[in-house]
PDB file of N, CA and C in Angstrom:
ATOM      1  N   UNK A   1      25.241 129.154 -26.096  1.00  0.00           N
ATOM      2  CA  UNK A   1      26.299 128.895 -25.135  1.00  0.00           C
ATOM      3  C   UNK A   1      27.045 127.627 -25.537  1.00  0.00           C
ATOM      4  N   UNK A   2      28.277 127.697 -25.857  1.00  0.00           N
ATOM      5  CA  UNK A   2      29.078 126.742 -26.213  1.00  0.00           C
ATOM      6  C   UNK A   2      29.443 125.609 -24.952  1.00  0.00           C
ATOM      7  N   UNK A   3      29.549 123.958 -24.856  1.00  0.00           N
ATOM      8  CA  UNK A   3      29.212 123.453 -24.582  1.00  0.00           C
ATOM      9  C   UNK A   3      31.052 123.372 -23.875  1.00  0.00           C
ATOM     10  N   UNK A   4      31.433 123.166 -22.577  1.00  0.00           N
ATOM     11  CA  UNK A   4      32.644 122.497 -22.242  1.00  0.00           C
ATOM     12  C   UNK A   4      32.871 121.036 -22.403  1.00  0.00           C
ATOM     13  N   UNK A   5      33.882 120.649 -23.564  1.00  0.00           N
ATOM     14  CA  UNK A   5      34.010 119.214 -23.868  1.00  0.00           C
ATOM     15  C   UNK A   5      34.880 118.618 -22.535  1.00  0.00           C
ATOM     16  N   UNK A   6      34.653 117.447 -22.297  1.00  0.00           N
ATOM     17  CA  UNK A   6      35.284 116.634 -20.778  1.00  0.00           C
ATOM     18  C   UNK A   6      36.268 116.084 -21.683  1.00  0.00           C
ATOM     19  N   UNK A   7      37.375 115.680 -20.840  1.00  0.00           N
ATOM     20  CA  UNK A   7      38.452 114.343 -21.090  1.00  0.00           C
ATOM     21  C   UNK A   7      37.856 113.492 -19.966  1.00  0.00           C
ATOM     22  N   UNK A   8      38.141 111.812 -20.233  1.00  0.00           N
ATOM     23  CA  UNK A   8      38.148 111.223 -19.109  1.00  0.00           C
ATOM     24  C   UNK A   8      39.049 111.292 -18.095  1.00  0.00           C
ATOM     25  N   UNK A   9      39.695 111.760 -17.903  1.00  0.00           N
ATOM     26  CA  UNK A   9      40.736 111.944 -17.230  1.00  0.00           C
ATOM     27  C   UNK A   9      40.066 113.515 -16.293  1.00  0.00           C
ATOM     28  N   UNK A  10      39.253 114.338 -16.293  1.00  0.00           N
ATOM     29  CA  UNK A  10      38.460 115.309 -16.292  1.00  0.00           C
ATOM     30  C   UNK A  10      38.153 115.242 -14.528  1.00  0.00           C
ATOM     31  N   UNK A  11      38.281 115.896 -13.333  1.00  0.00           N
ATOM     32  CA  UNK A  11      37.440 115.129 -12.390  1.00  0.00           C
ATOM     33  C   UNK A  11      36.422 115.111 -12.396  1.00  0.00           C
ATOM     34  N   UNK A  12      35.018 115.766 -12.980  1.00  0.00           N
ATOM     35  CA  UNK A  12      33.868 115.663 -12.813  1.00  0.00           C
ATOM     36  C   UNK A  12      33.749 113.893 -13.491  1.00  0.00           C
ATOM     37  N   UNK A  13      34.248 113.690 -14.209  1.00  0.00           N
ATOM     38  CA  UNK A  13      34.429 112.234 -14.898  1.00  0.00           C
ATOM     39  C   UNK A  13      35.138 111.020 -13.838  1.00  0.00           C
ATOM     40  N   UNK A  14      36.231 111.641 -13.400  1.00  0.00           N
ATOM     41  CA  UNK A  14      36.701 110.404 -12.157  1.00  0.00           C
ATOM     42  C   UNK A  14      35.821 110.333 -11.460  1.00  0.00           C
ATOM     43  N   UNK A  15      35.443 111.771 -10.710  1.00  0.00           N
ATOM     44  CA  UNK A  15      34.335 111.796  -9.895  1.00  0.00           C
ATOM     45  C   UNK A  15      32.877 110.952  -9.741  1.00  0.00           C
ATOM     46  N   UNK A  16      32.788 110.494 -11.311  1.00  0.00           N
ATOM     47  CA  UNK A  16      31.457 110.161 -11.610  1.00  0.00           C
ATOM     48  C   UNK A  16      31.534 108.671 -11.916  1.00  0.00           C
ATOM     49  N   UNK A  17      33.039 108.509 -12.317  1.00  0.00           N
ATOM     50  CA  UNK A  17      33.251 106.600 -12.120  1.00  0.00           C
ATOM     51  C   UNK A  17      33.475 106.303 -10.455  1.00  0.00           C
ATOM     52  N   UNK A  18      33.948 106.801  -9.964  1.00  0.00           N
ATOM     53  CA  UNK A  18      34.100 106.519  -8.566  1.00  0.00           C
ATOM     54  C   UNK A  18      32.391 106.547  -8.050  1.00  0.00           C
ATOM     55  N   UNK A  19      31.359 107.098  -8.353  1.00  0.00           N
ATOM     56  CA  UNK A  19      30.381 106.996  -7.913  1.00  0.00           C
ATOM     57  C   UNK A  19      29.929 106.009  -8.515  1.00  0.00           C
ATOM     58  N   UNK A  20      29.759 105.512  -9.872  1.00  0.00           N
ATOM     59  CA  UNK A  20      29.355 104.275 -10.158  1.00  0.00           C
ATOM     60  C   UNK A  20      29.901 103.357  -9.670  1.00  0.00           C
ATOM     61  N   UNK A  21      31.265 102.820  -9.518  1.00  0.00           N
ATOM     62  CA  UNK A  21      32.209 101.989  -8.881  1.00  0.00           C
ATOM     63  C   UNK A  21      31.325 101.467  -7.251  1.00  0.00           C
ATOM     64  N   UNK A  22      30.974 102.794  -6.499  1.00  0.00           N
ATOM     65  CA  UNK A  22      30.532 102.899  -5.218  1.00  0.00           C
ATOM     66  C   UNK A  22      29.121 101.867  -5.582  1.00  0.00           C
ATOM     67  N   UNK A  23      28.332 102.481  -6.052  1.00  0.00           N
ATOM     68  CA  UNK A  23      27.109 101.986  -6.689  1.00  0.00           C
ATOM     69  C   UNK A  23      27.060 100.443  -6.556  1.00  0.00           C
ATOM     70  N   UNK A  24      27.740 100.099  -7.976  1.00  0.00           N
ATOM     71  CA  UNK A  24      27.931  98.849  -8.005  1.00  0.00           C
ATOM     72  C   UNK A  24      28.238  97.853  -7.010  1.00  0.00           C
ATOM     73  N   UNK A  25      29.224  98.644  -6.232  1.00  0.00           N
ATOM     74  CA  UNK A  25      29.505  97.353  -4.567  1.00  0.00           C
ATOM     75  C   UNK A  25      28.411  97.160  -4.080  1.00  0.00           C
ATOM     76  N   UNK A  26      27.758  98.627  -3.639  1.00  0.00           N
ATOM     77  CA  UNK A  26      26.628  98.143  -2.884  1.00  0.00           C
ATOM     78  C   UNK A  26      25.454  97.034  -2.820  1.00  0.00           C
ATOM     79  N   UNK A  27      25.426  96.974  -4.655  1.00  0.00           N
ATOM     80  CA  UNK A  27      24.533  96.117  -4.766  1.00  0.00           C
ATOM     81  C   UNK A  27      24.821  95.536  -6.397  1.00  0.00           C
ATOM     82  N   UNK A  28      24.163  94.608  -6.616  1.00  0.00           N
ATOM     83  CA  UNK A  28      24.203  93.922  -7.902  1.00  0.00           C
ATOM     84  C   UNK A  28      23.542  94.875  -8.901  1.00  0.00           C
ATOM     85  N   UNK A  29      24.577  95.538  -9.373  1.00  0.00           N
ATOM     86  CA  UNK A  29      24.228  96.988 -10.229  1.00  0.00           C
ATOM     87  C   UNK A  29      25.263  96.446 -11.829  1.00  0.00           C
ATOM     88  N   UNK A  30      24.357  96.674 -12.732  1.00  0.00           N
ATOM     89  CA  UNK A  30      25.716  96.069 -14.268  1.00  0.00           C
ATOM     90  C   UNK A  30      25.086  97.613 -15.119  1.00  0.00           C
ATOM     91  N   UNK A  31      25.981  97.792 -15.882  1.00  0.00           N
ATOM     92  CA  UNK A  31      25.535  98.342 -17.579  1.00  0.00           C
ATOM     93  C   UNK A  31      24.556  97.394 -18.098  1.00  0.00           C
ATOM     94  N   UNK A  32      24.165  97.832 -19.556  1.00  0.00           N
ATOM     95  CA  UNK A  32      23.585  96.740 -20.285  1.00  0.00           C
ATOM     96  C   UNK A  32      24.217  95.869 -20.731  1.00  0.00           C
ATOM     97  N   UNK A  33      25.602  96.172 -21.212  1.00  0.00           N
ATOM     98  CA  UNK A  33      26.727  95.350 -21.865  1.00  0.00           C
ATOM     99  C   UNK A  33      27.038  94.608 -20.627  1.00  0.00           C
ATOM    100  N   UNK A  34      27.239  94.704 -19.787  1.00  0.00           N
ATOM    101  CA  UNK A  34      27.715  93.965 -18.200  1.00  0.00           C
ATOM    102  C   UNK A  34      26.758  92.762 -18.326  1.00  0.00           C
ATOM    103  N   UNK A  35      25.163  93.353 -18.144  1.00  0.00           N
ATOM    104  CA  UNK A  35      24.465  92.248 -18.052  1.00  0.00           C
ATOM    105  C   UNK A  35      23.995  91.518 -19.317  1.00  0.00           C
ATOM    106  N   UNK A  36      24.241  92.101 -20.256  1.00  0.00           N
ATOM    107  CA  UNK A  36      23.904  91.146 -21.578  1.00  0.00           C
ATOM    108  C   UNK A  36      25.422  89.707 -21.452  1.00  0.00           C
ATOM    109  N   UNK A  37      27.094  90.389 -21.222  1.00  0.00           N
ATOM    110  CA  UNK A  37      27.799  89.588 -20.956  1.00  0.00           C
ATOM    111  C   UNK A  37      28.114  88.233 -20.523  1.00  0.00           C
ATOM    112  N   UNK A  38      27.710  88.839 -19.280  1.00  0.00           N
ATOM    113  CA  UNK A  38      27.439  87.777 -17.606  1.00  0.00           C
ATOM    114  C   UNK A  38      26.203  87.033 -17.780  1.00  0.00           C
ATOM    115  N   UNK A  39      25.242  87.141 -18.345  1.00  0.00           N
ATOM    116  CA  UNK A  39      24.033  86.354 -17.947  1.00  0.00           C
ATOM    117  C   UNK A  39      23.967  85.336 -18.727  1.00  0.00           C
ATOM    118  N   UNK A  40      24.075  84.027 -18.562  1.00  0.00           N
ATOM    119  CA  UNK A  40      24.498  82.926 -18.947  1.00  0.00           C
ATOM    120  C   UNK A  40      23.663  82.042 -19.756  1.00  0.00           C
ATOM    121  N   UNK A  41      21.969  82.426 -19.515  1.00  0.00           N
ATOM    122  CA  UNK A  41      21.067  81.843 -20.296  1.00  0.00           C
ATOM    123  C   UNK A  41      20.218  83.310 -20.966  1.00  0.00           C
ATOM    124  N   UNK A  42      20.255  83.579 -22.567  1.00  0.00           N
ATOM    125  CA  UNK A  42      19.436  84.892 -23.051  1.00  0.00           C
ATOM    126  C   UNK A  42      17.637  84.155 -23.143  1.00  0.00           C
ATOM    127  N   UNK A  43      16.754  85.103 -22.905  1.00  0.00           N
ATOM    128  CA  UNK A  43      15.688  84.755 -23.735  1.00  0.00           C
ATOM    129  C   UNK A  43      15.328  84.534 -24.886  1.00  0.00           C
ATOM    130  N   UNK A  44      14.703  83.939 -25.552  1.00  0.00           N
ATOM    131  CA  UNK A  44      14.516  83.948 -26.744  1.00  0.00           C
ATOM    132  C   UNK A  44      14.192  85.539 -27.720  1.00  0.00           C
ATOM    133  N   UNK A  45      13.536  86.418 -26.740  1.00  0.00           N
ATOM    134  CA  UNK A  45      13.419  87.637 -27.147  1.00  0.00           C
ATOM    135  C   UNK A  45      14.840  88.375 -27.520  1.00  0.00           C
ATOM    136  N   UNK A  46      15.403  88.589 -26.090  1.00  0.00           N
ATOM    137  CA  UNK A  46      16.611  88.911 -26.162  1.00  0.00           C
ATOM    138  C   UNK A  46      17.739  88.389 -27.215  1.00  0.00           C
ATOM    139  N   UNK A  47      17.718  87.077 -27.917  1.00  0.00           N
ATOM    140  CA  UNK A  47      18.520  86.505 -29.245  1.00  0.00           C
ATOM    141  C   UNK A  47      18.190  86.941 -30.436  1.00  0.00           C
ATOM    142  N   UNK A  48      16.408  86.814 -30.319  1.00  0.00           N
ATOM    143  CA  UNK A  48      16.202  87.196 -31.454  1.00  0.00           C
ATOM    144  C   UNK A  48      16.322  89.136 -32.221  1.00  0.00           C
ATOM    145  N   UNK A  49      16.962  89.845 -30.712  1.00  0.00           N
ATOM    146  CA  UNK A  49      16.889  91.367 -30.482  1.00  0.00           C
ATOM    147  C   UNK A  49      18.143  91.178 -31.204  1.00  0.00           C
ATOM    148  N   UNK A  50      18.664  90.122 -30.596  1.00  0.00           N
ATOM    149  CA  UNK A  50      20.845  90.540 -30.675  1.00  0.00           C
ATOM    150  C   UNK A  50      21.006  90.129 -32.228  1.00  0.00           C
ATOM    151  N   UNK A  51      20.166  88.867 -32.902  1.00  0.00           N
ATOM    152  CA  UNK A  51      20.135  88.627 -34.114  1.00  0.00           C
ATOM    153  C   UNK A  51      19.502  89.636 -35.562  1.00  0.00           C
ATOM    154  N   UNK A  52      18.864  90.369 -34.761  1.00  0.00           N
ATOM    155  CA  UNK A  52      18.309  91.439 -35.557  1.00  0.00           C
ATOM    156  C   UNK A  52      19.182  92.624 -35.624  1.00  0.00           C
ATOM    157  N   UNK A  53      20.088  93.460 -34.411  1.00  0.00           N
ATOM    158  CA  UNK A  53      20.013  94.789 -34.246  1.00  0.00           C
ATOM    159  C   UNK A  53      21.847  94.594 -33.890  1.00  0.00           C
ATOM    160  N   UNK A  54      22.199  93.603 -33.503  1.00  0.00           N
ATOM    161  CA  UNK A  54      23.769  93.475 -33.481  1.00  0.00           C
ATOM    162  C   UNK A  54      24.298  94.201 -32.228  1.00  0.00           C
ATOM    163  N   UNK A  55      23.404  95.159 -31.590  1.00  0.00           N
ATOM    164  CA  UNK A  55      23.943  96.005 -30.669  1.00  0.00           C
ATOM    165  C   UNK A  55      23.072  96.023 -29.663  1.00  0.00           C
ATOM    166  N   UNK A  56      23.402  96.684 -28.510  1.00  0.00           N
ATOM    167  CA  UNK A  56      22.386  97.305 -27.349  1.00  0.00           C
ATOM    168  C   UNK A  56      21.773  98.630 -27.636  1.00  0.00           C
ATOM    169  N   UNK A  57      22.280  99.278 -28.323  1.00  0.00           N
ATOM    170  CA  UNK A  57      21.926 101.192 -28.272  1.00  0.00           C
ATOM    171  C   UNK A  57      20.604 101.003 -28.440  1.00  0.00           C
ATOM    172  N   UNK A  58      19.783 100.136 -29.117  1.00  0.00           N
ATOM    173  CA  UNK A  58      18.192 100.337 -29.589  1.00  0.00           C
ATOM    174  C   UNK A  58      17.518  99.610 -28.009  1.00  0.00           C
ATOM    175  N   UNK A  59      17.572  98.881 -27.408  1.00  0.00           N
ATOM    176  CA  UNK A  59      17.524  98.514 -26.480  1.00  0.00           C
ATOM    177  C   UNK A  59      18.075  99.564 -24.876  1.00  0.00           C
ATOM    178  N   UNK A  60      19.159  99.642 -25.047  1.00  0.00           N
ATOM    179  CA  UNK A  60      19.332 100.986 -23.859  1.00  0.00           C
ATOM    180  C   UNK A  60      18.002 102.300 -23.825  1.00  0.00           C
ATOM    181  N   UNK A  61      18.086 102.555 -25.104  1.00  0.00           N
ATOM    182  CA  UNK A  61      16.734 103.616 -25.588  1.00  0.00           C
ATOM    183  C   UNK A  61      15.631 103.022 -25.323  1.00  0.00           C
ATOM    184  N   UNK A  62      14.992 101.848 -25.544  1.00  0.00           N
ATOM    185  CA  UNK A  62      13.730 101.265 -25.365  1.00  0.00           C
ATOM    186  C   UNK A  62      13.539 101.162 -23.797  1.00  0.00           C
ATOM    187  N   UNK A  63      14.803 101.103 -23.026  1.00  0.00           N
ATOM    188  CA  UNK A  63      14.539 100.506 -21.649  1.00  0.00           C
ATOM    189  C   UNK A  63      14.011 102.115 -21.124  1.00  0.00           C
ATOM    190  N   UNK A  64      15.025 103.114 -21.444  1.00  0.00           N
ATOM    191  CA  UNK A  64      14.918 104.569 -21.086  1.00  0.00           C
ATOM    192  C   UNK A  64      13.260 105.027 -21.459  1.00  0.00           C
ATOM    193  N   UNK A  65      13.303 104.470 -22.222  1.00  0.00           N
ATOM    194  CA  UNK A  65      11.536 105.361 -23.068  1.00  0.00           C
ATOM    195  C   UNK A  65      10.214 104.863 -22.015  1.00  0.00           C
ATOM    196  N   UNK A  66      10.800 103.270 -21.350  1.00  0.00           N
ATOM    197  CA  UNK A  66       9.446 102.712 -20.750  1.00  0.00           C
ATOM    198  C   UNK A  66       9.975 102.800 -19.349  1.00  0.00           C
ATOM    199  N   UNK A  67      10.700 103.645 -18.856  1.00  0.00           N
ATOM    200  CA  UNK A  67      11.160 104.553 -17.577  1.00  0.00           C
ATOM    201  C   UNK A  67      11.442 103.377 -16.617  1.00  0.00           C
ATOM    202  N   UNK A  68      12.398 102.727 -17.259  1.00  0.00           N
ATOM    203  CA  UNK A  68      13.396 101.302 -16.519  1.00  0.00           C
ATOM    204  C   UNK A  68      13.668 102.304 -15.502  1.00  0.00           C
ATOM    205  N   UNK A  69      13.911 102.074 -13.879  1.00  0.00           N
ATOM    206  CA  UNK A  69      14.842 102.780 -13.392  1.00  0.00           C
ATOM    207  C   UNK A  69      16.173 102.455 -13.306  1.00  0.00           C
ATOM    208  N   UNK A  70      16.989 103.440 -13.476  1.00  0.00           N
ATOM    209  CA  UNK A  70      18.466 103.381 -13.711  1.00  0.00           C
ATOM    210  C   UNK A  70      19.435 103.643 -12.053  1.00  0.00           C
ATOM    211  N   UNK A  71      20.105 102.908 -11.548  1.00  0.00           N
ATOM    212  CA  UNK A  71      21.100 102.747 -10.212  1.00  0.00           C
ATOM    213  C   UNK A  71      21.733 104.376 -10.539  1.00  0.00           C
ATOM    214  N   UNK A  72      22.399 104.525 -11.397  1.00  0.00           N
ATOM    215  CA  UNK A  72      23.171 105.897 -12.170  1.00  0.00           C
ATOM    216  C   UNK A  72      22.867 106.198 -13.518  1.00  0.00           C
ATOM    217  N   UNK A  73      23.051 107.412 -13.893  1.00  0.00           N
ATOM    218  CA  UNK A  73      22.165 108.127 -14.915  1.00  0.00           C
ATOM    219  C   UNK A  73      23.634 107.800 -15.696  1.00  0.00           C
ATOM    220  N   UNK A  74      23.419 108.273 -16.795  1.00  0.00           N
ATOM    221  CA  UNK A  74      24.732 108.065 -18.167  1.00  0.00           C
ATOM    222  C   UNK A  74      25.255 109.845 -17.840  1.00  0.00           C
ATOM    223  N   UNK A  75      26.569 109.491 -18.179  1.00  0.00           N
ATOM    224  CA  UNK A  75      27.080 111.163 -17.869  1.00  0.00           C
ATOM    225  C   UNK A  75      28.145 111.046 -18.884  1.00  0.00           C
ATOM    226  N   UNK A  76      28.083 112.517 -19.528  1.00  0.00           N
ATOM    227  CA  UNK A  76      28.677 112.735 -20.716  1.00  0.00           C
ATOM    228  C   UNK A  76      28.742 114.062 -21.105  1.00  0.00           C
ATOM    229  N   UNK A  77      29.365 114.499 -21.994  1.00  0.00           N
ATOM    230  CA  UNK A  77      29.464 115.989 -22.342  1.00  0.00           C
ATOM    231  C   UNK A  77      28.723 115.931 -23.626  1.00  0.00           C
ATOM    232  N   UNK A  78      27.768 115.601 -24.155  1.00  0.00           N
ATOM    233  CA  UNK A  78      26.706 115.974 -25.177  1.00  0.00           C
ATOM    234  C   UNK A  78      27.831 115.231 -26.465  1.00  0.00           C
ATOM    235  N   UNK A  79      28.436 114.848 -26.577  1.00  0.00           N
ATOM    236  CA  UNK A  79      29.270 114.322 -27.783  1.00  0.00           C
ATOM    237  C   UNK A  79      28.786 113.220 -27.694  1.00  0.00           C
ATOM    238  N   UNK A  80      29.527 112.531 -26.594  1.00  0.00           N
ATOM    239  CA  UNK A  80      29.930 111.168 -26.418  1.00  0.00           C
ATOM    240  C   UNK A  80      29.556 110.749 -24.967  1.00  0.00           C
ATOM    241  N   UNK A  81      29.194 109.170 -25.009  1.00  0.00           N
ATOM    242  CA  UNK A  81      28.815 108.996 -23.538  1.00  0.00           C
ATOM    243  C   UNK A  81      30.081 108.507 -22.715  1.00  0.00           C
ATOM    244  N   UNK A  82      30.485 109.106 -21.552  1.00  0.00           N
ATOM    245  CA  UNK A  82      31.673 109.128 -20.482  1.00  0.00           C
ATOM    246  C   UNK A  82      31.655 107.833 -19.793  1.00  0.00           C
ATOM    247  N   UNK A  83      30.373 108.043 -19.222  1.00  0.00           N
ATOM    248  CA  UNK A  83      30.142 106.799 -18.102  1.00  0.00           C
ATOM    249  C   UNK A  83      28.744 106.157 -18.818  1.00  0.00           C
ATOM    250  N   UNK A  84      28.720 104.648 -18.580  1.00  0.00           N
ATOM    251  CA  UNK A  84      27.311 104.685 -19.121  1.00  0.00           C
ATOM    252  C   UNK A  84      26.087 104.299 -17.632  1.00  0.00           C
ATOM    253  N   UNK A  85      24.738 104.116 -18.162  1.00  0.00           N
ATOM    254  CA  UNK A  85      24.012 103.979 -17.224  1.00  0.00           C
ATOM    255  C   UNK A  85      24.270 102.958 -16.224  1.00  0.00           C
ATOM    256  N   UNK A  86      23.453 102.399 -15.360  1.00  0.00           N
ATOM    257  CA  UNK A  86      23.597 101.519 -14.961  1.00  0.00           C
ATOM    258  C   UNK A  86      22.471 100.946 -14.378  1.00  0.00           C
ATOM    259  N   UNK A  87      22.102  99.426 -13.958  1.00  0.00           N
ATOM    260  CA  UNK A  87      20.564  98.901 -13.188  1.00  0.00           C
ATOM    261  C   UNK A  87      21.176  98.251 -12.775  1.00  0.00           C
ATOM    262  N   UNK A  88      19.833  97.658 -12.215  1.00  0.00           N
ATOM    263  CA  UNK A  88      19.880  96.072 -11.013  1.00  0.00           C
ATOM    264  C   UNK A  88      19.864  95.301 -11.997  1.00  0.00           C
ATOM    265  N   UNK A  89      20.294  94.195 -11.766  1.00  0.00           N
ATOM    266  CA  UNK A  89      20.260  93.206 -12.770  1.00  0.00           C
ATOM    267  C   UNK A  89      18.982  92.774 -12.629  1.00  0.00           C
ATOM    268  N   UNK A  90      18.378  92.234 -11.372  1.00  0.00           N
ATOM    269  CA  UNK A  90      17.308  91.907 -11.163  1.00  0.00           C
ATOM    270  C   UNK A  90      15.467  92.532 -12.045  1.00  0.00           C
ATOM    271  N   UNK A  91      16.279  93.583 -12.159  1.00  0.00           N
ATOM    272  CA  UNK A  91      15.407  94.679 -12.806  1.00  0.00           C
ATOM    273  C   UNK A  91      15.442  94.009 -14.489  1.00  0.00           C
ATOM    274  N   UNK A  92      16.852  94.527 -15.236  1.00  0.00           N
ATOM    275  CA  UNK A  92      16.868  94.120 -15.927  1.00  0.00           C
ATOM    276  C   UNK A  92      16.904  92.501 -17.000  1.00  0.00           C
ATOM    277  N   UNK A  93      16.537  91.656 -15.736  1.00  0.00           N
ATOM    278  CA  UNK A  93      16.376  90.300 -15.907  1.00  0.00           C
ATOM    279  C   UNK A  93      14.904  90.476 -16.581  1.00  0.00           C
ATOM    280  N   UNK A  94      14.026  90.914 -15.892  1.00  0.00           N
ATOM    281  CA  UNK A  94      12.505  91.260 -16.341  1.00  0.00           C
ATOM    282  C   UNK A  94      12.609  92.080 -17.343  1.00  0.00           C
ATOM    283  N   UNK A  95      12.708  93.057 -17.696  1.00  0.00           N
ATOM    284  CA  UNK A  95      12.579  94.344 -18.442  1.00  0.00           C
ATOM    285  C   UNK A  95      12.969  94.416 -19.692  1.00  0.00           C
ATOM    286  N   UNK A  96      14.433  93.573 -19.807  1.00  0.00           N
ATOM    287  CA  UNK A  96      14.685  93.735 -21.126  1.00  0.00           C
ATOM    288  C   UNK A  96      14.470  93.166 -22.343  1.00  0.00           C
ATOM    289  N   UNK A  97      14.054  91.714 -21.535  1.00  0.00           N
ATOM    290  CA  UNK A  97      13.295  90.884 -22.728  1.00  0.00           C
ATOM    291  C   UNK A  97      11.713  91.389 -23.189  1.00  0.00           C
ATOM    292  N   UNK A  98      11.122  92.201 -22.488  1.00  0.00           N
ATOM    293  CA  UNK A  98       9.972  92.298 -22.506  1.00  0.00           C
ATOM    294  C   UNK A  98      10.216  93.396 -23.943  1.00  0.00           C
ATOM    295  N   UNK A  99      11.529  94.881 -23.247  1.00  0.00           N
ATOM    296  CA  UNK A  99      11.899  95.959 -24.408  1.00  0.00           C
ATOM    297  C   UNK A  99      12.456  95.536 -25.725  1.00  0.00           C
ATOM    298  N   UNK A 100      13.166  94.475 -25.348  1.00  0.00           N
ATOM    299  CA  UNK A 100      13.656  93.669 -26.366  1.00  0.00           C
ATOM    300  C   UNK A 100      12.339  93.489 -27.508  1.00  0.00           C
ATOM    301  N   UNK A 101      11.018  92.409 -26.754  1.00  0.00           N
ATOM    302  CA  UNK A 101      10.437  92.138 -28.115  1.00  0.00           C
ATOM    303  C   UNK A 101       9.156  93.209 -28.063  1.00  0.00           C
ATOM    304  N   UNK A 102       9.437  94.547 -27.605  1.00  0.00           N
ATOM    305  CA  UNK A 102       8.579  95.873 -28.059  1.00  0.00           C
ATOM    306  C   UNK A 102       9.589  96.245 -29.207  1.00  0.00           C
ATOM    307  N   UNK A 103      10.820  96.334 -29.128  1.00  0.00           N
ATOM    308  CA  UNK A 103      12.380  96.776 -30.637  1.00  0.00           C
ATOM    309  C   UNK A 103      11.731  95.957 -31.459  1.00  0.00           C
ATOM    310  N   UNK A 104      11.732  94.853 -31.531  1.00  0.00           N
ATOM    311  CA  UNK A 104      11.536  93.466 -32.802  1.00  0.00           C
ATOM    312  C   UNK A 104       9.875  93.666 -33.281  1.00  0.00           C
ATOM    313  N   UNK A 105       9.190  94.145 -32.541  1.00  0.00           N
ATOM    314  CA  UNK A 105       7.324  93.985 -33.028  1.00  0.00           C
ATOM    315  C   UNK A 105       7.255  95.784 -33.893  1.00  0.00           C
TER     316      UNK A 105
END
């Protein structure tokens, strides 16, 4: 069965930023890129992740594998990701330095 490709422009796609959008008010909800951004002091784990790997993608995967819970799931048409996930920051204040130096070991 051949797969229907989305545009963003798509409503199941508006549909699905408007629900993250919602999300986020409610509560202190970021991406990973949001909260890697904004957070003003990194761990040492977390530098030595960003100095090694240049990116988040190995880290988004590590958080997913040790069943981080996610505010909104990533939504996409199997190509490419549309919307990406999203957490508490609070969550990911703990979590990612820890996934961080499980990537680096």
């Amino acid at each position: 069965m051949e797969k229907k490709k989305l545009s963003r422009k798509s409503p199941e796609v508006l549909e699905k930023l408007a629900e993250v959008a919602n999300a986020k008010r409610n509560a202190e909800v970021v991406t990973l890129r949001e909260w890697y951004d904004t957070t003003a002091v990194h761990t040492p784990e977390i530098i030595e992740y960003m100095e090694k790997y240049k990116q988040l993608g190995r880290l988004g995967k590590e958080l997913h594998n040790r069943n981080v819970p996610r505010v909104t799931e990533r939504f996409g048409d199997g190509i490419r990701t549309l919307v990406e996930a999203t957490y508490s920051r609070e969550i990911l204040n703990f979590s990612a330095p820890m996934c961080a130096m499980l990537c680096i070991k």
